[in-house]
C-alpha atoms as a PDB file:
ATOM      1  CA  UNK A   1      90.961  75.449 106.015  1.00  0.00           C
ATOM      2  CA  UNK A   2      94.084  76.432 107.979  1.00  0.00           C
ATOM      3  CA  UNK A   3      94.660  80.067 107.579  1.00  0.00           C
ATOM      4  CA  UNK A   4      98.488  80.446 106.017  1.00  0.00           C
ATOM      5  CA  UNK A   5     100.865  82.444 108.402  1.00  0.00           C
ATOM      6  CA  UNK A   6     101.655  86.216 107.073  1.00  0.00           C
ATOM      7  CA  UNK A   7     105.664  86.591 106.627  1.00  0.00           C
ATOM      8  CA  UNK A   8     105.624  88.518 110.255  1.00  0.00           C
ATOM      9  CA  UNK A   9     104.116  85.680 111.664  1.00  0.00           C
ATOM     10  CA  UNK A  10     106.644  83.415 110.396  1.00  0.00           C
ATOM     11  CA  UNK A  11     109.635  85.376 111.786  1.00  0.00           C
ATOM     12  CA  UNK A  12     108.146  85.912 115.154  1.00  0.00           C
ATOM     13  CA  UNK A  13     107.847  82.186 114.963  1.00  0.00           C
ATOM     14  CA  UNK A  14     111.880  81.974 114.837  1.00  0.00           C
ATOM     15  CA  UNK A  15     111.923  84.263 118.200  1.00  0.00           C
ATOM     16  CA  UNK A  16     109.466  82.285 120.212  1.00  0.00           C
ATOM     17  CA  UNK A  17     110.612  80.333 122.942  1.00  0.00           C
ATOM     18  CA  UNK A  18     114.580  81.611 123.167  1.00  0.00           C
ATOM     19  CA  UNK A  19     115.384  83.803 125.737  1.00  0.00           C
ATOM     20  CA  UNK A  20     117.124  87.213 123.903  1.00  0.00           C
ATOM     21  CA  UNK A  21     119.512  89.805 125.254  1.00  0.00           C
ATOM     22  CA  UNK A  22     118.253  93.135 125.177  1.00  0.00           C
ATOM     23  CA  UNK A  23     120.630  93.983 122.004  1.00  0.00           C
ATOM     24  CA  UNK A  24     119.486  90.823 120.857  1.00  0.00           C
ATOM     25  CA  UNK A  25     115.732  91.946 120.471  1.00  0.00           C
ATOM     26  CA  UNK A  26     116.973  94.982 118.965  1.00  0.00           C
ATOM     27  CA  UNK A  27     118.212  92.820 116.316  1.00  0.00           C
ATOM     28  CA  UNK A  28     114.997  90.752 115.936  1.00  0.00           C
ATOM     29  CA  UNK A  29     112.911  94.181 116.152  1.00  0.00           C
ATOM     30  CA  UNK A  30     114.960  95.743 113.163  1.00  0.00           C
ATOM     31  CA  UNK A  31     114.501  91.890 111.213  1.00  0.00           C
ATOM     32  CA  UNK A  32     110.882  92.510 111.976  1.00  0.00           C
ATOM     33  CA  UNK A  33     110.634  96.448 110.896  1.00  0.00           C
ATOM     34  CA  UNK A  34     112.836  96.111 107.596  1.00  0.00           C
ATOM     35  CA  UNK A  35     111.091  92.981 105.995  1.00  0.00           C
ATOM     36  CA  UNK A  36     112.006  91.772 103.042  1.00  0.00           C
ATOM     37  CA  UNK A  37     115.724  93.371 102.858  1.00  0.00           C
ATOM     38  CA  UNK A  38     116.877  92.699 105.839  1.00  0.00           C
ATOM     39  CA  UNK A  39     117.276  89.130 105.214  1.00  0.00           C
ATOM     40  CA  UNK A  40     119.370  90.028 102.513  1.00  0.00           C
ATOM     41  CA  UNK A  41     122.213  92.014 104.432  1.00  0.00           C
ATOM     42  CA  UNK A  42     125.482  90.760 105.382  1.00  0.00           C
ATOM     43  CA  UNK A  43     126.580  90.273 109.153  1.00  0.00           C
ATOM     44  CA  UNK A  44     128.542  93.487 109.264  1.00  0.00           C
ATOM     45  CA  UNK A  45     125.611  95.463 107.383  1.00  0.00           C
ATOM     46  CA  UNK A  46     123.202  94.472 109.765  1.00  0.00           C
ATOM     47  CA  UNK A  47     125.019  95.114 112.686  1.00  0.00           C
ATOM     48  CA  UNK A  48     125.541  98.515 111.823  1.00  0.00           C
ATOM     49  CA  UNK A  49     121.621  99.358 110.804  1.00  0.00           C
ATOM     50  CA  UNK A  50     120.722  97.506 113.915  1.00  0.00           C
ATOM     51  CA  UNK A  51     122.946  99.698 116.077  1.00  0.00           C
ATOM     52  CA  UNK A  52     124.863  96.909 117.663  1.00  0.00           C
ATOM     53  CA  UNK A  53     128.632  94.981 116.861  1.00  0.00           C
ATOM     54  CA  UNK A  54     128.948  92.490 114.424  1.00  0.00           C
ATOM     55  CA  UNK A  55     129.654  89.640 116.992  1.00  0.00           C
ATOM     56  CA  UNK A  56     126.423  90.307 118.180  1.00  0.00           C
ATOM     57  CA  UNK A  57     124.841  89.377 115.387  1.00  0.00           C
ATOM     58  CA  UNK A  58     126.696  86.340 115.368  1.00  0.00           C
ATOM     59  CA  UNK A  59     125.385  85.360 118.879  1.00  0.00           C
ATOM     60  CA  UNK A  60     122.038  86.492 117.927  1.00  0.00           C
ATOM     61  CA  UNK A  61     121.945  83.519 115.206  1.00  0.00           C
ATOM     62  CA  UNK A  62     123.157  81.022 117.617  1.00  0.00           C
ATOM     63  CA  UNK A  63     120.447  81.852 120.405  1.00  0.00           C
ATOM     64  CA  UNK A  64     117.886  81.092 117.994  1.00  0.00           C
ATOM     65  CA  UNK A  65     119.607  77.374 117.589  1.00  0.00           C
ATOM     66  CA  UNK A  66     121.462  78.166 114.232  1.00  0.00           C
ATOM     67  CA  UNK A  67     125.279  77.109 113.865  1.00  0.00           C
ATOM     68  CA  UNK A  68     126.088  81.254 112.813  1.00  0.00           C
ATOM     69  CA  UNK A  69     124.786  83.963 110.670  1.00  0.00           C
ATOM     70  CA  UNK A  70     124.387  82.533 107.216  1.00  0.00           C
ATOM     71  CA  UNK A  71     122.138  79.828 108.833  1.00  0.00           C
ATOM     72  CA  UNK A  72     119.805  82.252 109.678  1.00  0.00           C
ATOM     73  CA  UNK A  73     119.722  84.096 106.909  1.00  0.00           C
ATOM     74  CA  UNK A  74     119.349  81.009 104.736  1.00  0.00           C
ATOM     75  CA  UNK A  75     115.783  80.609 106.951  1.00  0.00           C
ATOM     76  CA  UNK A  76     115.126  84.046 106.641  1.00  0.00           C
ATOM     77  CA  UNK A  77     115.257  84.657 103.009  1.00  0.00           C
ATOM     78  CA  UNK A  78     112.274  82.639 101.852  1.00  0.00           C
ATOM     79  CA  UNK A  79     110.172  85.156 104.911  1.00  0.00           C
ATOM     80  CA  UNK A  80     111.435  87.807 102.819  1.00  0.00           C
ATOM     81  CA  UNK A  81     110.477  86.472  99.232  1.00  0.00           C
ATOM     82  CA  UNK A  82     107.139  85.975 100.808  1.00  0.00           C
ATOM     83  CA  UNK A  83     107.190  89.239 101.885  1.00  0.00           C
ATOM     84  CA  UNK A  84     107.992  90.778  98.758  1.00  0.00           C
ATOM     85  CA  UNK A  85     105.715  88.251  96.615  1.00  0.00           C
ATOM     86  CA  UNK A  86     102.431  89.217  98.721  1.00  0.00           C
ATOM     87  CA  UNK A  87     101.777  92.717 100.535  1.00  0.00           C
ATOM     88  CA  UNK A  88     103.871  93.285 103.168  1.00  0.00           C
ATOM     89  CA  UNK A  89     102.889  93.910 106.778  1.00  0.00           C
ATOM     90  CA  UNK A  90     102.407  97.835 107.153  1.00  0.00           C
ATOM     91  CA  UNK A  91     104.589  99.023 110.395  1.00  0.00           C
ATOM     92  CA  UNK A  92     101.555  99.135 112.152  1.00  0.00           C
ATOM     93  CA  UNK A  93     100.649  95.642 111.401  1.00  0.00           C
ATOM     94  CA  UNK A  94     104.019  94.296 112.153  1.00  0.00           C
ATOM     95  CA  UNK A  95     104.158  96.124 115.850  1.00  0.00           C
ATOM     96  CA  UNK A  96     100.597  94.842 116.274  1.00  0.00           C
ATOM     97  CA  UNK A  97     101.708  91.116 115.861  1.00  0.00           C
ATOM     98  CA  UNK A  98     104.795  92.101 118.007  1.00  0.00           C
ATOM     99  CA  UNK A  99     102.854  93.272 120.602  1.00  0.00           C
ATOM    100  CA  UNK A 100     100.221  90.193 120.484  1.00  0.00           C
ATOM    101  CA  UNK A 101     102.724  88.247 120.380  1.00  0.00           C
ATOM    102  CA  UNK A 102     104.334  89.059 123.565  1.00  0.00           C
ATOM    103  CA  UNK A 103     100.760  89.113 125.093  1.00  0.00           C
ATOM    104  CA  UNK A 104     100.194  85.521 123.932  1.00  0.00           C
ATOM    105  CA  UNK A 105     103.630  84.485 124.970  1.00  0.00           C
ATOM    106  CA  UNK A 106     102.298  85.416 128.467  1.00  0.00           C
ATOM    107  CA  UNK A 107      99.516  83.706 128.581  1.00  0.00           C
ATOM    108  CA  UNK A 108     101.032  80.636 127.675  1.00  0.00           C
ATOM    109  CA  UNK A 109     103.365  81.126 130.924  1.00  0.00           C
ATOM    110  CA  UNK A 110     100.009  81.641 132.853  1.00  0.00           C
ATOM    111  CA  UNK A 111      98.831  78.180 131.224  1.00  0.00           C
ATOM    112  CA  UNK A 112     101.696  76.409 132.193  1.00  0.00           C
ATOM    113  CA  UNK A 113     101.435  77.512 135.482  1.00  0.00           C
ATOM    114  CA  UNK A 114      97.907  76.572 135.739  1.00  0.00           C
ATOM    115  CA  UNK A 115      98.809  72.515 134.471  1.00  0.00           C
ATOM    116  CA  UNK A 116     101.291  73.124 137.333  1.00  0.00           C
ATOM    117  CA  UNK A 117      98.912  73.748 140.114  1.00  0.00           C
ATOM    118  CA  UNK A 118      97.305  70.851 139.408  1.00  0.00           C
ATOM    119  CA  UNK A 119      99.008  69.215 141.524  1.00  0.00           C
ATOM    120  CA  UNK A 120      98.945  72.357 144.492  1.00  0.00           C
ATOM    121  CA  UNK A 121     101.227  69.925 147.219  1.00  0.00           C
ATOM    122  CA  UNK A 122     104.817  71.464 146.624  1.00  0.00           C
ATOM    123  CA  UNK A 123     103.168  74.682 146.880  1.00  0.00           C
ATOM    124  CA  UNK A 124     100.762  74.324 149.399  1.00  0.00           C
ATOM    125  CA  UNK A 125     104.047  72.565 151.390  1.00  0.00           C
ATOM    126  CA  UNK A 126     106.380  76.099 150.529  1.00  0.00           C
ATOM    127  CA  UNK A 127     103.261  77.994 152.230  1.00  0.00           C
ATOM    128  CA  UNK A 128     103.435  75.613 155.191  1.00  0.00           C
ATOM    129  CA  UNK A 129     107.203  76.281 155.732  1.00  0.00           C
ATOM    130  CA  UNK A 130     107.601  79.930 155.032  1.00  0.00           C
ATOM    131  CA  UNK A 131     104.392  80.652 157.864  1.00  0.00           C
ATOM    132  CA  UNK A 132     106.026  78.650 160.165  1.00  0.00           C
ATOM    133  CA  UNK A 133     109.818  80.728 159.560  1.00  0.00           C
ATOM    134  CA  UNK A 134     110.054  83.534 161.806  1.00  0.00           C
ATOM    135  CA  UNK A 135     111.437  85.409 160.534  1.00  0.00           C
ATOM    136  CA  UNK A 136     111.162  84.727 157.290  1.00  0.00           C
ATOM    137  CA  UNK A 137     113.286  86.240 154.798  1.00  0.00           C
ATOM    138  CA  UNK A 138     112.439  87.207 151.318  1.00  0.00           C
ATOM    139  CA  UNK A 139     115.225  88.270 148.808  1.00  0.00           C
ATOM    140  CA  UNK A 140     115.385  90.076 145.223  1.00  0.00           C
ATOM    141  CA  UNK A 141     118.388  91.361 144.174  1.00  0.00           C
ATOM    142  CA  UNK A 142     118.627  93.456 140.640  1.00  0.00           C
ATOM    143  CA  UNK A 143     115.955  92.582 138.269  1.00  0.00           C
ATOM    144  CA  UNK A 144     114.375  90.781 141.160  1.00  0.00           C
ATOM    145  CA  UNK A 145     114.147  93.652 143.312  1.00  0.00           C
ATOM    146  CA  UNK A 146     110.409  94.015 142.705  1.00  0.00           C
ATOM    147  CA  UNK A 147     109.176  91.048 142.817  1.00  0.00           C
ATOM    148  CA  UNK A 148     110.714  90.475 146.411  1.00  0.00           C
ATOM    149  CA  UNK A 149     109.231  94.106 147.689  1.00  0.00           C
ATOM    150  CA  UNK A 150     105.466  93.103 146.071  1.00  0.00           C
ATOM    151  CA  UNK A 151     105.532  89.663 148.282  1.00  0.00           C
ATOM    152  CA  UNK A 152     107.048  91.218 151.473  1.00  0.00           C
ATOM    153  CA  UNK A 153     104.445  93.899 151.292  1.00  0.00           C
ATOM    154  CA  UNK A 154     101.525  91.288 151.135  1.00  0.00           C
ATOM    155  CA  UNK A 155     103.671  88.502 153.474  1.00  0.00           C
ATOM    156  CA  UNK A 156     103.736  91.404 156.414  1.00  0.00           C
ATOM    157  CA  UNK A 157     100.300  91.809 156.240  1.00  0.00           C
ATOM    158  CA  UNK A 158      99.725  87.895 157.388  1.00  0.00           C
ATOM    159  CA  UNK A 159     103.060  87.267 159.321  1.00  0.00           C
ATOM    160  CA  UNK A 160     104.644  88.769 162.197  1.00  0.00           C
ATOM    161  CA  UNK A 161     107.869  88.973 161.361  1.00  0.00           C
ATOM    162  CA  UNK A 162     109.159  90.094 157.530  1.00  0.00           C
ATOM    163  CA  UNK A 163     112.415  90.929 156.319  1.00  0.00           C
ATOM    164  CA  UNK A 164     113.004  91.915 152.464  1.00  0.00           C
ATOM    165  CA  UNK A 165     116.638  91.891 151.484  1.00  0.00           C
ATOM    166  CA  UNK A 166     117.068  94.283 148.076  1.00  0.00           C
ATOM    167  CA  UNK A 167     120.375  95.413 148.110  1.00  0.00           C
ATOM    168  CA  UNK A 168     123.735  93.811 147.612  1.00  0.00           C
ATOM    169  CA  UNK A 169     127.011  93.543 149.044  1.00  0.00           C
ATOM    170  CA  UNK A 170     127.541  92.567 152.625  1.00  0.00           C
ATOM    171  CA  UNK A 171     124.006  93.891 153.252  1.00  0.00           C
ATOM    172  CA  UNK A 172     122.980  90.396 152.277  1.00  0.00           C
ATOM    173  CA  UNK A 173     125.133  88.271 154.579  1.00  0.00           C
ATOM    174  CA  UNK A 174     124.167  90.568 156.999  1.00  0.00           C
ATOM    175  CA  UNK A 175     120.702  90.261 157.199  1.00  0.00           C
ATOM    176  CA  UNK A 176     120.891  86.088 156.298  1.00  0.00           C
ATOM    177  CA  UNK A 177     123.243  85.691 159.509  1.00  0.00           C
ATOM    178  CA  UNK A 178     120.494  87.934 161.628  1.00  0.00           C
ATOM    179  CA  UNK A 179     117.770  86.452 160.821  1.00  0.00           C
ATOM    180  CA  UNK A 180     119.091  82.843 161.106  1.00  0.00           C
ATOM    181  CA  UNK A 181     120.300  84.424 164.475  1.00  0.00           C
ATOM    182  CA  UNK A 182     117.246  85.541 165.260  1.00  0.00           C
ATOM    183  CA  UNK A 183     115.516  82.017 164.512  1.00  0.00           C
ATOM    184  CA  UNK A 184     114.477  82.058 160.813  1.00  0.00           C
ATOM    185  CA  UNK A 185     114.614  78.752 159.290  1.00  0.00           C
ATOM    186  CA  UNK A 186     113.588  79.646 155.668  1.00  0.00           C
ATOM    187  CA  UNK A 187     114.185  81.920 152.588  1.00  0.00           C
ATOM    188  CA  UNK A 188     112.644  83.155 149.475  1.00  0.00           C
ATOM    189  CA  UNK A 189     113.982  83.936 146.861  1.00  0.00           C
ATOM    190  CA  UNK A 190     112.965  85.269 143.527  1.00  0.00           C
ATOM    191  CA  UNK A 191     115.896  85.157 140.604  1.00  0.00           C
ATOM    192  CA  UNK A 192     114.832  86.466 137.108  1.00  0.00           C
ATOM    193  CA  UNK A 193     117.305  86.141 134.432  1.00  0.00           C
ATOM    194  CA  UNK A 194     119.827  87.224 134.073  1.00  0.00           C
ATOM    195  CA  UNK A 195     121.114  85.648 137.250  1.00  0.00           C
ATOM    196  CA  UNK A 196     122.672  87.791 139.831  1.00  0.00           C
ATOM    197  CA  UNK A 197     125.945  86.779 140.854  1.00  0.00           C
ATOM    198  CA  UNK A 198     124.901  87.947 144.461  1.00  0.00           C
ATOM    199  CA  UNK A 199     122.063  85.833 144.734  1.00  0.00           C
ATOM    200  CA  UNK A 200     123.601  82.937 143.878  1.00  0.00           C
ATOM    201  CA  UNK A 201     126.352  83.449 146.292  1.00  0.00           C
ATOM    202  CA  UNK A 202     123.549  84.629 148.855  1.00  0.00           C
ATOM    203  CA  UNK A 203     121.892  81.480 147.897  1.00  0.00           C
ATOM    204  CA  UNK A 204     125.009  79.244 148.963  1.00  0.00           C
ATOM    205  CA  UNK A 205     126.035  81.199 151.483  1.00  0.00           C
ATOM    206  CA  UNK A 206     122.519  80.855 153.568  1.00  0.00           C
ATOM    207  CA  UNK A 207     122.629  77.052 152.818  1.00  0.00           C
ATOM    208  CA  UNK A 208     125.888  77.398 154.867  1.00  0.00           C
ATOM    209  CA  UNK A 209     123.769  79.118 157.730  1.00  0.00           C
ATOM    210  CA  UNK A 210     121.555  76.157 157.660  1.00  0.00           C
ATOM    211  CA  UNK A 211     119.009  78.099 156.244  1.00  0.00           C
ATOM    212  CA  UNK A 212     116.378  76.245 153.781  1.00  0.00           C
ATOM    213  CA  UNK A 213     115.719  78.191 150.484  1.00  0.00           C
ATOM    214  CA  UNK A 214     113.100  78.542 147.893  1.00  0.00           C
ATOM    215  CA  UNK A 215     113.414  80.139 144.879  1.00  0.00           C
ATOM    216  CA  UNK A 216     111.414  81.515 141.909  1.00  0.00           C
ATOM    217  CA  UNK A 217     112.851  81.526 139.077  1.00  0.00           C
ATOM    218  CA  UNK A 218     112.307  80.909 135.409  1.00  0.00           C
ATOM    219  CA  UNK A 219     113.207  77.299 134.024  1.00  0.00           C
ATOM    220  CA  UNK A 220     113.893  74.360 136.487  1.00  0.00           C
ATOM    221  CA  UNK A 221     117.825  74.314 136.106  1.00  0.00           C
ATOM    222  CA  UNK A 222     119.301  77.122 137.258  1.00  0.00           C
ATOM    223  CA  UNK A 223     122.862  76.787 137.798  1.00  0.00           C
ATOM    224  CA  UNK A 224     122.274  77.745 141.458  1.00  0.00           C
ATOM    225  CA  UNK A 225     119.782  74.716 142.124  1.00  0.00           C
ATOM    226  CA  UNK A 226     121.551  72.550 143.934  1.00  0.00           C
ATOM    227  CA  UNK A 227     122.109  75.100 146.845  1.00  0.00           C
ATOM    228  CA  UNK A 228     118.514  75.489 147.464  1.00  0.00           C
ATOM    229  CA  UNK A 229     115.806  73.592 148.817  1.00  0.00           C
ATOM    230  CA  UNK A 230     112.874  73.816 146.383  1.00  0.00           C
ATOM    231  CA  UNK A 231     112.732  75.374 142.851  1.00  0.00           C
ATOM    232  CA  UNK A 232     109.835  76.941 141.880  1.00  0.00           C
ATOM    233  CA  UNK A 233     109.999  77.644 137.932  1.00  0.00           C
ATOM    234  CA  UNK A 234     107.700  79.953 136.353  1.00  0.00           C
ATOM    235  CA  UNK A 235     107.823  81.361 132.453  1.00  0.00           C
ATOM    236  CA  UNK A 236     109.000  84.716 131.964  1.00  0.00           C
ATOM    237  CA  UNK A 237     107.902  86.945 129.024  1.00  0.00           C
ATOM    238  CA  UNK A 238     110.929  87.873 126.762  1.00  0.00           C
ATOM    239  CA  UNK A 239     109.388  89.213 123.286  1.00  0.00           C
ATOM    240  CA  UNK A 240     109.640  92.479 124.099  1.00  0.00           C
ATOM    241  CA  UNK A 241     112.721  94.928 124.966  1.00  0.00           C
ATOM    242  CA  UNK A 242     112.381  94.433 128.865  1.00  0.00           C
ATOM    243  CA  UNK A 243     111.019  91.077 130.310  1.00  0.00           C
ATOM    244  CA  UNK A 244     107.738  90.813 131.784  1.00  0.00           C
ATOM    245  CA  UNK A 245     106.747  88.577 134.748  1.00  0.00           C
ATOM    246  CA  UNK A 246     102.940  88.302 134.410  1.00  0.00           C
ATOM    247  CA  UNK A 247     103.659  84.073 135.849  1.00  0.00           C
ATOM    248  CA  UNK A 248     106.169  84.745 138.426  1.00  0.00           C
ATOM    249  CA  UNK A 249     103.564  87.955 140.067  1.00  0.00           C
ATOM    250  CA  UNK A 250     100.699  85.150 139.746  1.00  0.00           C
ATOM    251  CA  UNK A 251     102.544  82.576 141.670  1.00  0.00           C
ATOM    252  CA  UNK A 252     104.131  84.664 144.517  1.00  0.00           C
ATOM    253  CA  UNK A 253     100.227  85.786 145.138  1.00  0.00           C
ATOM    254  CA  UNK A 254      99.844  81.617 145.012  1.00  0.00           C
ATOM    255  CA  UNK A 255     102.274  81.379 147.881  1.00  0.00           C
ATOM    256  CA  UNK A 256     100.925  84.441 149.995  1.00  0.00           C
ATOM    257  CA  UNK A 257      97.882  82.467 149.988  1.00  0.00           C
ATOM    258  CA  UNK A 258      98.756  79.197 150.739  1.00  0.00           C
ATOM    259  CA  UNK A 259     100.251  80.852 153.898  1.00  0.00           C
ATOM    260  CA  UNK A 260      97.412  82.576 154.902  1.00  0.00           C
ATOM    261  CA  UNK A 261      95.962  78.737 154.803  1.00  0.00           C
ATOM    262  CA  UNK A 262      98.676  77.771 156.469  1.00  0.00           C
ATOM    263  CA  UNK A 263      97.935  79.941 159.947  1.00  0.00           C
ATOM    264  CA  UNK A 264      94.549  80.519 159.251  1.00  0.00           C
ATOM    265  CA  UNK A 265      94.040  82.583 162.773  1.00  0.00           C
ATOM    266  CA  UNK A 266      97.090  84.284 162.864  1.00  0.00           C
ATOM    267  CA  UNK A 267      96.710  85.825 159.541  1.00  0.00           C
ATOM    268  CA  UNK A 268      93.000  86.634 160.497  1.00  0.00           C
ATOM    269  CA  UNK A 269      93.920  88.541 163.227  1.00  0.00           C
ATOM    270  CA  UNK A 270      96.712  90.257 161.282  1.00  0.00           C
ATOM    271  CA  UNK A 271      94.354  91.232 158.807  1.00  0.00           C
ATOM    272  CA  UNK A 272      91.945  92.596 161.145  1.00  0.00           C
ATOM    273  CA  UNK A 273      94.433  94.822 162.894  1.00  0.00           C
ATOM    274  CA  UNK A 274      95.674  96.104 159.468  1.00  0.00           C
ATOM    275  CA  UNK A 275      91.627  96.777 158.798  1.00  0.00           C
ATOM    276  CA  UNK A 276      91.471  98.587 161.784  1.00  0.00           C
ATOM    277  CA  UNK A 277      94.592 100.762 161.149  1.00  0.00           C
ATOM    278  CA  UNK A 278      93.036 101.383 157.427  1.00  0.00           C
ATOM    279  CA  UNK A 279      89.754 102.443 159.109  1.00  0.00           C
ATOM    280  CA  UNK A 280      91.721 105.149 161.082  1.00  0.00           C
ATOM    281  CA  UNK A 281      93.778 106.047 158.056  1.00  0.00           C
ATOM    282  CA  UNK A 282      90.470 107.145 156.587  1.00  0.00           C
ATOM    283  CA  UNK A 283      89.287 109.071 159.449  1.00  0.00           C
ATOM    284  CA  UNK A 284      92.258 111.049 159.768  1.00  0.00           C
ATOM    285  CA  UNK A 285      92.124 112.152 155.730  1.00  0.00           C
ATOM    286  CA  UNK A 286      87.920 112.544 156.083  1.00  0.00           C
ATOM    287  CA  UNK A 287      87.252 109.787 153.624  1.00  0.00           C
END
């Protein structure tokens, strides 16, 4: 017998698979902490409990695919009778659905990535390309910041010449025009929602250098994807107040080592020399 969803499973079931604002999951978090009556408050009234304007609401409703407010409450209120007809979720219960949730939300992103790599050739190609750039350029602006610094990290470790644009600004041209000056032929990008203006205008302005670009990002079209080369798209968590990139980390280790395959000596000897640097590291602290 198929075991009947609980009312908190239902509403998280209205959240899954829309991409929400930060206010916008304070909105869903205050749905899912004030079962049954807050599908039973008007626009304004839950605006105000929720902490956030009234036209937020309204957009709130419409990210989840409904034509406005009363839509949603219309789906909401038979959650709530449910609610109120059985035993309501404790708080505890309800944050740990949240929080599973999310977790399973991830997962799925890691799945889907996995029936991507089933097929490894774009990938293995991207690996290919960006050993073979030197020097190669990786760039995370904002949000992105971090992903770009964990890949240039590992990329400098296996190639001789790394150069990790975070910042914005003219920085960016800057350091495009150098290294296409200096006789880099690729880019990598990684662009998490919400999209950085200055990556996208990085984006088009290296494909004016003559520079080929990859990026990761999170669904395959991005408004920026016909100025780049190759889109890699990867699922990014959103059930919780900050995104999470459990996929996107996965699949920028993918690419560090399909170019590791790609220059198999190079990156041994690399490796080697960073061993031997590590070994003296130790020394020098008595460990």
């Amino acid at each position: 017998m198929t075991r009947q969803r609980t009312p908190t499973e239902r509403l998280l079931a209205l959240f899954d698979g829309h991409r929400l604002s930060p206010t916008q999951r304070r909105i869903a978090q205050y749905l899912l902490d004030h079962l049954p009556e807050a599908a039973f408050l008007s626009s304004v009234d839950l605006a105000e409990r929720a902490g956030v304007s009234q036209p937020s609401v309204t957009r709130f409703a419409v990210a989840l695919g409904f034509s406005g407010y009363p839509a949603l409450r219309e789906a909401l209120r038979p959650i709530a009778l449910s609610a109120a007809a059985d035993s309501p979720d404790t708080p505890e219960e309800i944050r740990r659905n949240e929080l599973q949730a999310a977790v399973a939300a991830e997962i799925r992103n890691l799945e889907s990535l996995h029936r991507m790599l089933a097929n490894p050739t774009q990938v293995l190609d991207l690996g290919r390309r960006l050993a073979a750039s030197v020097p190669l350029t990786v760039l995370g602006l904002r949000i992105s910041a971090p992903l770009a610094e964990y890949f240039a990290y590992a990329a400098k470790r296996i190639h001789p010449d790394v150069r990790c644009v975070t910042a914005g600004g003219s920085a960016v041209y800057d350091a495009l025009l150098q290294a296409q000056t200096a006789g880099g032929t690729w880019l990598l990008a990684f662009a998490m929602p919400r999209y950085a203006a200055e990556t996208v205008q990085a984006l088009r302005f290296a494909r004016e250098l003559g520079l080929k670009s990859a990026v990761v990002t999170d669904v395959p079209f991005v408004p920026f994807a016909r100025d780049v080369d190759m889109v890699l798209p990867v699922g990014v968590g959103s059930r919780l107040v900050f995104d999470s990139y459990a996929a996107p980390v996965v699949l920028a280790a993918v690419v560090l080592q399909a170019m590791a395959d790609a220059a198999p000596e190079r990156t041994q000897t690399c490796l080697e020399a960073y061993e031997q640097v590590a070994e003296r590291e130790d020394f020098f602290y008595g460990r």
